[in-house]
N, C-alpha and C. Protein backbone atom coordinates (compact mmCIF):
# COMPACT_ATOMS: atom_id res chain seq x y z
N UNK A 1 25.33 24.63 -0.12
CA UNK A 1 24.49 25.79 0.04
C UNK A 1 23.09 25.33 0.43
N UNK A 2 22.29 26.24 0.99
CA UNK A 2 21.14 25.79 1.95
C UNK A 2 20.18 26.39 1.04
N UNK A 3 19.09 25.74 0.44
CA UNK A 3 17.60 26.16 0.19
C UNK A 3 16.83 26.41 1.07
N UNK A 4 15.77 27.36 1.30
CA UNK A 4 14.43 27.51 2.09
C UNK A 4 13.80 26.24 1.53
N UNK A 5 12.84 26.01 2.31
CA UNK A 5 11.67 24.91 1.77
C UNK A 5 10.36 25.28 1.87
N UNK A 6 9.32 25.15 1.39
CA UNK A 6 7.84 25.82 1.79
C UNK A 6 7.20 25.17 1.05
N UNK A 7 6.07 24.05 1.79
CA UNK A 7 5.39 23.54 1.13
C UNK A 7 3.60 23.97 1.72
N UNK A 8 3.02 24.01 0.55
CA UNK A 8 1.42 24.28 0.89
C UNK A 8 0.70 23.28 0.21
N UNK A 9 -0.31 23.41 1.18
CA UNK A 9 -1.66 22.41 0.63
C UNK A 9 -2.64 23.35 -0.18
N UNK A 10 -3.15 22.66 -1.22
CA UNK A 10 -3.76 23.31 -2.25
C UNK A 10 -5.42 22.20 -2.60
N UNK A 11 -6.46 22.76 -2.71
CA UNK A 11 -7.45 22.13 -3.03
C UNK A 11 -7.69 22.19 -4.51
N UNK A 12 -6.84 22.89 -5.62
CA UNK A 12 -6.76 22.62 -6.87
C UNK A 12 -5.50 22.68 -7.41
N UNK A 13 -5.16 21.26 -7.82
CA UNK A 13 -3.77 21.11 -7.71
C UNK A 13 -3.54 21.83 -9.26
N UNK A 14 -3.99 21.75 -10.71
CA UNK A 14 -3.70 22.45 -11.71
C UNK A 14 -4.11 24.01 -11.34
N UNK A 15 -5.01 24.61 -10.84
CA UNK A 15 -5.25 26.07 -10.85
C UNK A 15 -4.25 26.61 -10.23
N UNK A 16 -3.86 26.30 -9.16
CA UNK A 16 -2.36 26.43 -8.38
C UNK A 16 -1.13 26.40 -8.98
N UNK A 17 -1.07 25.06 -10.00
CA UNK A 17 0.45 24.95 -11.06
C UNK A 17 0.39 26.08 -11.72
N UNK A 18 -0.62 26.94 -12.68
CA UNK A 18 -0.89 27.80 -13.35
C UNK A 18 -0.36 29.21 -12.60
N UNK A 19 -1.21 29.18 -11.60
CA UNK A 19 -0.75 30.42 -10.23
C UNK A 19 1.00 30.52 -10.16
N UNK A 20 1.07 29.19 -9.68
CA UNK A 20 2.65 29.54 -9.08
C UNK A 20 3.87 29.67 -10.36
N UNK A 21 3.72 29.40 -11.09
CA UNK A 21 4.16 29.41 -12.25
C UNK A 21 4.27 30.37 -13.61
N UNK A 22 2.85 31.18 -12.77
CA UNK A 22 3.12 32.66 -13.11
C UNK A 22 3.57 33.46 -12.65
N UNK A 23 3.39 33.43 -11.19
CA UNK A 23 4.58 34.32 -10.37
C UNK A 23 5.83 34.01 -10.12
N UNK A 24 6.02 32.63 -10.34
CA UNK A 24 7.93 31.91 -10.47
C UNK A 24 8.07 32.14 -12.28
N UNK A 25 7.67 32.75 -13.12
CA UNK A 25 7.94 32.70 -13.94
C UNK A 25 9.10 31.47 -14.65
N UNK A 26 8.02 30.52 -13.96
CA UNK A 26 8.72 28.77 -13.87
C UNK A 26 7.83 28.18 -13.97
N UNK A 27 7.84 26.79 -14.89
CA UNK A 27 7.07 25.87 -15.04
C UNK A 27 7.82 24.70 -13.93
N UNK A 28 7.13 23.82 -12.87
CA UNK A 28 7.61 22.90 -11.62
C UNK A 28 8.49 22.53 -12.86
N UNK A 29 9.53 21.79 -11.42
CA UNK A 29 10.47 20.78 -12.24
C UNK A 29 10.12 19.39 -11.90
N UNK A 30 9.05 19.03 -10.83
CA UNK A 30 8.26 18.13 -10.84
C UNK A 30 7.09 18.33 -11.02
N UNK A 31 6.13 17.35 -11.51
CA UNK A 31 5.23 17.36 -11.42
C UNK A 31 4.48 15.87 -11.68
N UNK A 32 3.01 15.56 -10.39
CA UNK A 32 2.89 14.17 -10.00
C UNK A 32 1.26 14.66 -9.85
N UNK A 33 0.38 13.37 -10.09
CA UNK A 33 -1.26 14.20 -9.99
C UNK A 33 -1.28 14.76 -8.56
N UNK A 34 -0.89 14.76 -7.44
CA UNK A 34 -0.95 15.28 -6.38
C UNK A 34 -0.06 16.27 -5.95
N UNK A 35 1.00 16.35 -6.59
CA UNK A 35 1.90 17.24 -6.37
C UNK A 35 2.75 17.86 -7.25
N UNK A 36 3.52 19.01 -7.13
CA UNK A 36 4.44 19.87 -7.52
C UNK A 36 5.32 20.11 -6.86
N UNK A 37 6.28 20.53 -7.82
CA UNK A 37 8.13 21.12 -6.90
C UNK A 37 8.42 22.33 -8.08
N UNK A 38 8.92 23.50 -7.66
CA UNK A 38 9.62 24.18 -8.23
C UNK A 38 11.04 24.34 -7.46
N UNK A 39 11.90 24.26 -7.99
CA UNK A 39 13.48 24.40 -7.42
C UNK A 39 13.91 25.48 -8.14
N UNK A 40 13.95 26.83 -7.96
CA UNK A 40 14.23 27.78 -7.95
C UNK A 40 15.63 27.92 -7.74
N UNK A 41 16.44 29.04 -8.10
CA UNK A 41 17.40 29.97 -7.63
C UNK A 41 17.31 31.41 -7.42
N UNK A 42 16.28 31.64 -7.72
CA UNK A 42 15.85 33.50 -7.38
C UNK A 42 14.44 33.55 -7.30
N UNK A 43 13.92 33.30 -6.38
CA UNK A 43 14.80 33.21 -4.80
C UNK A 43 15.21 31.61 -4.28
N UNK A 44 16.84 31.60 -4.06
CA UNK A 44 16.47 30.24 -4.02
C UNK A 44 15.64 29.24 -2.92
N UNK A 45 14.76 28.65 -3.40
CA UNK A 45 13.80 28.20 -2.59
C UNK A 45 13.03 26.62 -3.53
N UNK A 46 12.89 25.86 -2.43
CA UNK A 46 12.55 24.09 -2.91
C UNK A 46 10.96 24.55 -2.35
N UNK A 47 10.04 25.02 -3.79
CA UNK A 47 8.50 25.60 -3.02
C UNK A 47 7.97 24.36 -3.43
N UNK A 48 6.92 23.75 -2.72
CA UNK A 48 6.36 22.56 -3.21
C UNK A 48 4.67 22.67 -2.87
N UNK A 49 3.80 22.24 -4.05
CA UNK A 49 2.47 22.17 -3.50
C UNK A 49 2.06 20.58 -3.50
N UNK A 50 0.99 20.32 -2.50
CA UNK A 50 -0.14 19.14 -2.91
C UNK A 50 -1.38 19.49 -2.76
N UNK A 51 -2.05 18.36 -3.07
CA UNK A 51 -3.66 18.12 -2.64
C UNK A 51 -4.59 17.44 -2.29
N UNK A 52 -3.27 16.18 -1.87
CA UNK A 52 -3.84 15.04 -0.66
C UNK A 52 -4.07 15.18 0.40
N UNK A 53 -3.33 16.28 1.17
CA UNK A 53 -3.17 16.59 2.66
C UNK A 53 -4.56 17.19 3.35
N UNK A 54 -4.64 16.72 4.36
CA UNK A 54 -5.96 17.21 4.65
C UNK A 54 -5.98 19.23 5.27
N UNK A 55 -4.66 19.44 5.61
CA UNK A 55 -4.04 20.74 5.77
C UNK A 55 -4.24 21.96 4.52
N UNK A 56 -5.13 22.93 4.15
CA UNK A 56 -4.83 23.62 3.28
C UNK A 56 -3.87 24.83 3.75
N UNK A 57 -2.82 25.41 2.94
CA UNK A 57 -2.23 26.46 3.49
C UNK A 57 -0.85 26.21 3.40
N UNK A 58 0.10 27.07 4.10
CA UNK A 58 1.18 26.71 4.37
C UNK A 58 1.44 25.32 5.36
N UNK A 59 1.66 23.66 4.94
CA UNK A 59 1.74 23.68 5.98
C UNK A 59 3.01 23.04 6.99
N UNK A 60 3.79 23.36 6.13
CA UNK A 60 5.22 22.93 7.21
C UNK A 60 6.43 24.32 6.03
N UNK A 61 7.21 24.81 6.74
CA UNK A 61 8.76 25.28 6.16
C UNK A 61 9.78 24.38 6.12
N UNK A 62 11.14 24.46 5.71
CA UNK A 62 11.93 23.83 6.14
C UNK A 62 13.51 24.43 5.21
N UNK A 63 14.53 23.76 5.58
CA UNK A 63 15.81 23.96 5.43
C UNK A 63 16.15 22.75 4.77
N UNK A 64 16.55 23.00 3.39
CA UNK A 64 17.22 21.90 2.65
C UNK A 64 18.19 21.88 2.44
N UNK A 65 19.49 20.87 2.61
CA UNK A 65 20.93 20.99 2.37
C UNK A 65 21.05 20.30 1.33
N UNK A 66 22.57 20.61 0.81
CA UNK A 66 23.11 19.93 -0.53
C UNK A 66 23.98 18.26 0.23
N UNK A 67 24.49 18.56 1.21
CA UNK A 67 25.57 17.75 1.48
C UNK A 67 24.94 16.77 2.80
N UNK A 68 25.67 15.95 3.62
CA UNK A 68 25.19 15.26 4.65
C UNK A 68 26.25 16.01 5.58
N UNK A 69 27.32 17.05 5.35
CA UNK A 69 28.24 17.64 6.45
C UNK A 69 27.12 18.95 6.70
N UNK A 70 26.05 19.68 5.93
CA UNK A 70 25.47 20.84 6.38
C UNK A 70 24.06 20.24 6.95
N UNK A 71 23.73 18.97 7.01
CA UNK A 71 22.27 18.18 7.46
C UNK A 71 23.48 17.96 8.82
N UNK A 72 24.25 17.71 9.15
CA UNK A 72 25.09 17.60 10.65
C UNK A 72 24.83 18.78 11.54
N UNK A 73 25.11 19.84 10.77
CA UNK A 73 25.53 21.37 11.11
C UNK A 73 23.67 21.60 11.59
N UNK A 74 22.98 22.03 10.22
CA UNK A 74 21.48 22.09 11.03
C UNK A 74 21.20 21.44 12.32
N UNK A 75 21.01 20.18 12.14
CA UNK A 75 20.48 18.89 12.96
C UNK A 75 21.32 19.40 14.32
N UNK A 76 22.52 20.08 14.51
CA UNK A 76 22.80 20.74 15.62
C UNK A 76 22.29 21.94 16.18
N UNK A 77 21.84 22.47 15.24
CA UNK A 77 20.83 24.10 15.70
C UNK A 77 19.60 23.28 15.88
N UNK A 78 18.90 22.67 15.49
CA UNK A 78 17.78 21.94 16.28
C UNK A 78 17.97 21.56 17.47
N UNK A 79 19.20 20.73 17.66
CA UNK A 79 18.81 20.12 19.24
C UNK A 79 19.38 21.34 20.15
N UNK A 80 19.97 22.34 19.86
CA UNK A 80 20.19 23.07 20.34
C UNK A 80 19.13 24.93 20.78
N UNK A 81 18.09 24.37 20.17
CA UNK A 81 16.81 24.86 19.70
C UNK A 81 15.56 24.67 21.10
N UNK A 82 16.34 23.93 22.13
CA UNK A 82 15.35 23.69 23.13
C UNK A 82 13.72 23.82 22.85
N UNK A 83 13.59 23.00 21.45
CA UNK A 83 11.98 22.53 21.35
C UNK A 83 12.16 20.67 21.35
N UNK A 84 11.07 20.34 21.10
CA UNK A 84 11.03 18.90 20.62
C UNK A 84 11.60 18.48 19.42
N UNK A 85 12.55 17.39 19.30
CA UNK A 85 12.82 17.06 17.65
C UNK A 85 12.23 16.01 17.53
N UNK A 86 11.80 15.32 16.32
CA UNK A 86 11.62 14.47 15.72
C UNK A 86 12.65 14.26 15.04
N UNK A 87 13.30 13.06 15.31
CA UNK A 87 14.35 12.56 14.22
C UNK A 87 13.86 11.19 13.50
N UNK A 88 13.46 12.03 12.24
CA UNK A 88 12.35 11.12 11.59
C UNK A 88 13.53 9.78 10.50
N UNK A 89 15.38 10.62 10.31
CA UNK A 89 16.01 9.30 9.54
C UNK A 89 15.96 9.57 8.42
N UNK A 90 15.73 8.24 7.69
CA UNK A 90 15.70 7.91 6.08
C UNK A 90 14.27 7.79 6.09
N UNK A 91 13.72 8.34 5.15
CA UNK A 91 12.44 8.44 4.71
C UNK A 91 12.22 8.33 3.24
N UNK A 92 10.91 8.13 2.91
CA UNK A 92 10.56 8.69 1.63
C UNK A 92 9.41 9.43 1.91
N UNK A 93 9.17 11.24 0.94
CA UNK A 93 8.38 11.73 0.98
C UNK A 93 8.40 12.36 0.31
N UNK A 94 7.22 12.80 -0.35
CA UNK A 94 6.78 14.15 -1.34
C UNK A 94 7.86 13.24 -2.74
N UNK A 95 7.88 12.35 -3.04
CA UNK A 95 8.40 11.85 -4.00
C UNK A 95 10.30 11.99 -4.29
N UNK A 96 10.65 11.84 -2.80
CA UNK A 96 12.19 11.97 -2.71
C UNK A 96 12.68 10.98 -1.66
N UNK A 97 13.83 10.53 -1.42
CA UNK A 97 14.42 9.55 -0.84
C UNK A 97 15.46 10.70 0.21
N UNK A 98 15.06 10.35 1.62
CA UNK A 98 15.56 12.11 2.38
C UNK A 98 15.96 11.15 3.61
N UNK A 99 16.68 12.06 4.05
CA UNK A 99 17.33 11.85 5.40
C UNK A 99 16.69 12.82 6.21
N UNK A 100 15.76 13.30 7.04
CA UNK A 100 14.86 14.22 7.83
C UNK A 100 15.36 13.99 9.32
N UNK A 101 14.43 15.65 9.77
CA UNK A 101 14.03 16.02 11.11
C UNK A 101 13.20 16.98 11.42
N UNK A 102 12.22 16.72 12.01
CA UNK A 102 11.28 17.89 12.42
C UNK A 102 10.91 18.46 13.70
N UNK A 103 11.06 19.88 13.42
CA UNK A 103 10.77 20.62 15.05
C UNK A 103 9.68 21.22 14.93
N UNK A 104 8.70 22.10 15.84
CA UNK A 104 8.41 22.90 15.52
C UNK A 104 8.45 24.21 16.57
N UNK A 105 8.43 25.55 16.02
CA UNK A 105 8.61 26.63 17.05
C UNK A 105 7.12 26.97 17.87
N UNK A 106 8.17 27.65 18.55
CA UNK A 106 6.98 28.12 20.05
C UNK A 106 5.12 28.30 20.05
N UNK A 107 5.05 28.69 18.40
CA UNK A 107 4.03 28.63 17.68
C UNK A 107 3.20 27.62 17.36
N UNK A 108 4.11 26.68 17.31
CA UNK A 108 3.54 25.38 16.66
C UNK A 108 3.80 25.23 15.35
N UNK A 109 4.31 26.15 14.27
CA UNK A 109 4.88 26.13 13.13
C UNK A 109 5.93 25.27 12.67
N UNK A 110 5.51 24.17 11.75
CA UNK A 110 6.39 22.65 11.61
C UNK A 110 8.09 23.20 11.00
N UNK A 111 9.16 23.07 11.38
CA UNK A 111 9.99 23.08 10.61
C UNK A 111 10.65 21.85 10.01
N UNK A 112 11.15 21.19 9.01
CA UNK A 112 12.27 20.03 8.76
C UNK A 112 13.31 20.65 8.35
N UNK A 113 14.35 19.75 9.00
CA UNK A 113 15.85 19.97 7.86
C UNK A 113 15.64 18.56 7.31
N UNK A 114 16.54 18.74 6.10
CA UNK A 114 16.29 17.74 5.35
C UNK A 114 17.48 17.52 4.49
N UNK A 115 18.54 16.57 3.64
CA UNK A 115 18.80 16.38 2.68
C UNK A 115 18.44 15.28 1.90
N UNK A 116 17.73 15.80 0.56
CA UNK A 116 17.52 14.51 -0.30
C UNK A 116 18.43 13.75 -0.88
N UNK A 117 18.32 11.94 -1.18
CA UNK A 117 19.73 11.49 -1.83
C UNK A 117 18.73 10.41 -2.77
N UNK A 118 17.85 11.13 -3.35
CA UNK A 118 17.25 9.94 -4.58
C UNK A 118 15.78 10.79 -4.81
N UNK A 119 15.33 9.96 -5.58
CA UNK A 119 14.25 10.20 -5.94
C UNK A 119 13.25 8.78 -5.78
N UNK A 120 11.70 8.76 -5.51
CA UNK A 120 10.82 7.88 -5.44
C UNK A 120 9.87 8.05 -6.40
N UNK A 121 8.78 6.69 -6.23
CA UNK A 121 8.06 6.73 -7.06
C UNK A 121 6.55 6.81 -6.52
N UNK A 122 6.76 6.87 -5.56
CA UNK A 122 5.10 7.18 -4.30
C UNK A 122 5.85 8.40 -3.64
N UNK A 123 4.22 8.89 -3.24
CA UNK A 123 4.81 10.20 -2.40
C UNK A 123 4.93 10.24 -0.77
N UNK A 124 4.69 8.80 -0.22
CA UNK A 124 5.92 9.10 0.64
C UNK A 124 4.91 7.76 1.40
N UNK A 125 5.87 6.86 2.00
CA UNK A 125 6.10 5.62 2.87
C UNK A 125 6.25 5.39 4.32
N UNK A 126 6.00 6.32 4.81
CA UNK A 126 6.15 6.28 6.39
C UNK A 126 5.06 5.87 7.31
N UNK A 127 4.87 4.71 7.98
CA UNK A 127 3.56 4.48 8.79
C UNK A 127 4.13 4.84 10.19
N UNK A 128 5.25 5.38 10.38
CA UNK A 128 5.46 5.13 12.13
C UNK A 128 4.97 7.10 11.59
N UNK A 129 5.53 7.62 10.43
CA UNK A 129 5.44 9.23 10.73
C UNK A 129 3.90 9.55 10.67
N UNK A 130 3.37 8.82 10.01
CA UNK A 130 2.33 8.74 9.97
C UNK A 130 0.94 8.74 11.53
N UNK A 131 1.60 8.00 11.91
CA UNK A 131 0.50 7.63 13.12
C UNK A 131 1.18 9.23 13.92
N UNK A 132 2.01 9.71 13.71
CA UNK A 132 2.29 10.71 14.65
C UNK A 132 1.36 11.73 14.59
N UNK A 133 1.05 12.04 13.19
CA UNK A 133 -0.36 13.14 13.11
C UNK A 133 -1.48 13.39 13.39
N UNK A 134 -1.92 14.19 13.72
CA UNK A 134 -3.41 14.31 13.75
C UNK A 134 -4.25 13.90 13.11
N UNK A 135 -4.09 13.46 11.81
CA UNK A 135 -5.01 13.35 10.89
C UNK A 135 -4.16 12.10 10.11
N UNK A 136 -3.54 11.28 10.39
CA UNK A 136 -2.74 10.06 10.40
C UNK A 136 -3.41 9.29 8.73
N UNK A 137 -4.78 9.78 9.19
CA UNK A 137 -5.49 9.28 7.49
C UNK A 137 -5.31 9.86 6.49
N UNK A 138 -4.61 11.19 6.55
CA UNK A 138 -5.13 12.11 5.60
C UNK A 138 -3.78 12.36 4.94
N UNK A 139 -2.52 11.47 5.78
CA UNK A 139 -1.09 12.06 5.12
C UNK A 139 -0.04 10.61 6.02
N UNK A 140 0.50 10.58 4.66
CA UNK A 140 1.53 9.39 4.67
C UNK A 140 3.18 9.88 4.85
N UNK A 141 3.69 11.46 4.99
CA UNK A 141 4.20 12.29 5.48
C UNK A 141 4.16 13.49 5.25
N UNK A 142 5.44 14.73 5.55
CA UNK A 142 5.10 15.45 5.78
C UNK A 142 4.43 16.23 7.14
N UNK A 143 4.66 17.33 7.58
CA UNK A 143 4.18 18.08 8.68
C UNK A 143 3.23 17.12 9.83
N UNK A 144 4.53 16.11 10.32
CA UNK A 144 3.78 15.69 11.71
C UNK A 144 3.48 16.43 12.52
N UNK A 145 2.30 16.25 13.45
CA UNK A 145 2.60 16.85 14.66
C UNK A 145 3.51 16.77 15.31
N UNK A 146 4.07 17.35 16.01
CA UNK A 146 5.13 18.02 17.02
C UNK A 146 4.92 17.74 18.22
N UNK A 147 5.04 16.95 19.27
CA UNK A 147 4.40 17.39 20.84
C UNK A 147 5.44 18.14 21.40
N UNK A 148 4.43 18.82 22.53
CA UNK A 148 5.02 20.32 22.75
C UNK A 148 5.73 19.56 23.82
N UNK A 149 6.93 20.64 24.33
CA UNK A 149 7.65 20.57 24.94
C UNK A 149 7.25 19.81 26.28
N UNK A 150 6.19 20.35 26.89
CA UNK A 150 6.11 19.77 28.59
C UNK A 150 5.48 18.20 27.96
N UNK A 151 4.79 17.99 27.05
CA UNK A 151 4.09 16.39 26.56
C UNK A 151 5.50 15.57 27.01
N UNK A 152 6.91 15.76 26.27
CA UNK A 152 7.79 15.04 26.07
C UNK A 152 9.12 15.14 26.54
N UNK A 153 9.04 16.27 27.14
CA UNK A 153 10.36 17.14 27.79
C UNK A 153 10.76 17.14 28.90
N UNK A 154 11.43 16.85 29.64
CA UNK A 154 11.68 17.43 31.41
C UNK A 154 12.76 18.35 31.21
């Protein structure tokens, strides 16, 4: 079964735990000085905040699977999605051990599919995803930039 994903950047990472936690009438099921996870089932949704990112806001969605046969199935509506993918692999990020990919729509709005298969102990290890961003200093993953279609496309 497929989770939504929605992660935001937050400039107070406890005033925010307090916030979201009153309206999830949920205390996270993680929690790290920079970050949070609530894993929900009503609605089910993997909502996650930080407050390293230099991004405040929403700033990537995404699609989380349970299995590596429904990360197949997505990862085919992406390339079939006529935007740019990033097939970012095995990663670590946001304090999970993931197999990723990121698009984003016509908008510019980041999407990943994703399935996690572990857990980490940093919040995330990537220098090649890294240099892909805009702000390459400000985030070790999470919501790369995207280049748009004509940058990388014929």
């Amino acid at each position: 079964m497929k989770r939504m994903h929605v992660h935001v950047g937050v400039d107070d990472l406890d005033q925010s735990i307090r916030f979201y936690s009153t309206i999830f009438g949920a205390e996270p099921t993680v929690t790290k000085a920079d970050y949070a996870k609530w894993m929900l089932d009503d609605p089910r949704v993997n909502f996650a905040i930080s407050s390293g990112n230099a991004h405040k806001g929403v700033e990537h969605l995404g699609i989380q699977v349970e299995s590596e046969d429904e990360l197949t199935e997505i990862y085919g509506r992406l390339r079939k999605a006529d935007r740019p993918l990033l097939e970012e692999g095995a990663t670590t990020c946001c304090y999970a051990k993931s197999e990723k990919s990121w698009i984003a729509d016509p908008q510019g709005v980041v999407w990943e599919a994703f399935f996690t298969n572990g857990e980490a102990t940093v919040y995330g290890d990537n220098p090649e995803l890294s240099a892909l961003s805009a702000n390459a200093a400000d985030t070790t993953c999470c919501a790369p930039e995207i280049p748009s279609k004509t940058a990388c496309c014929s």
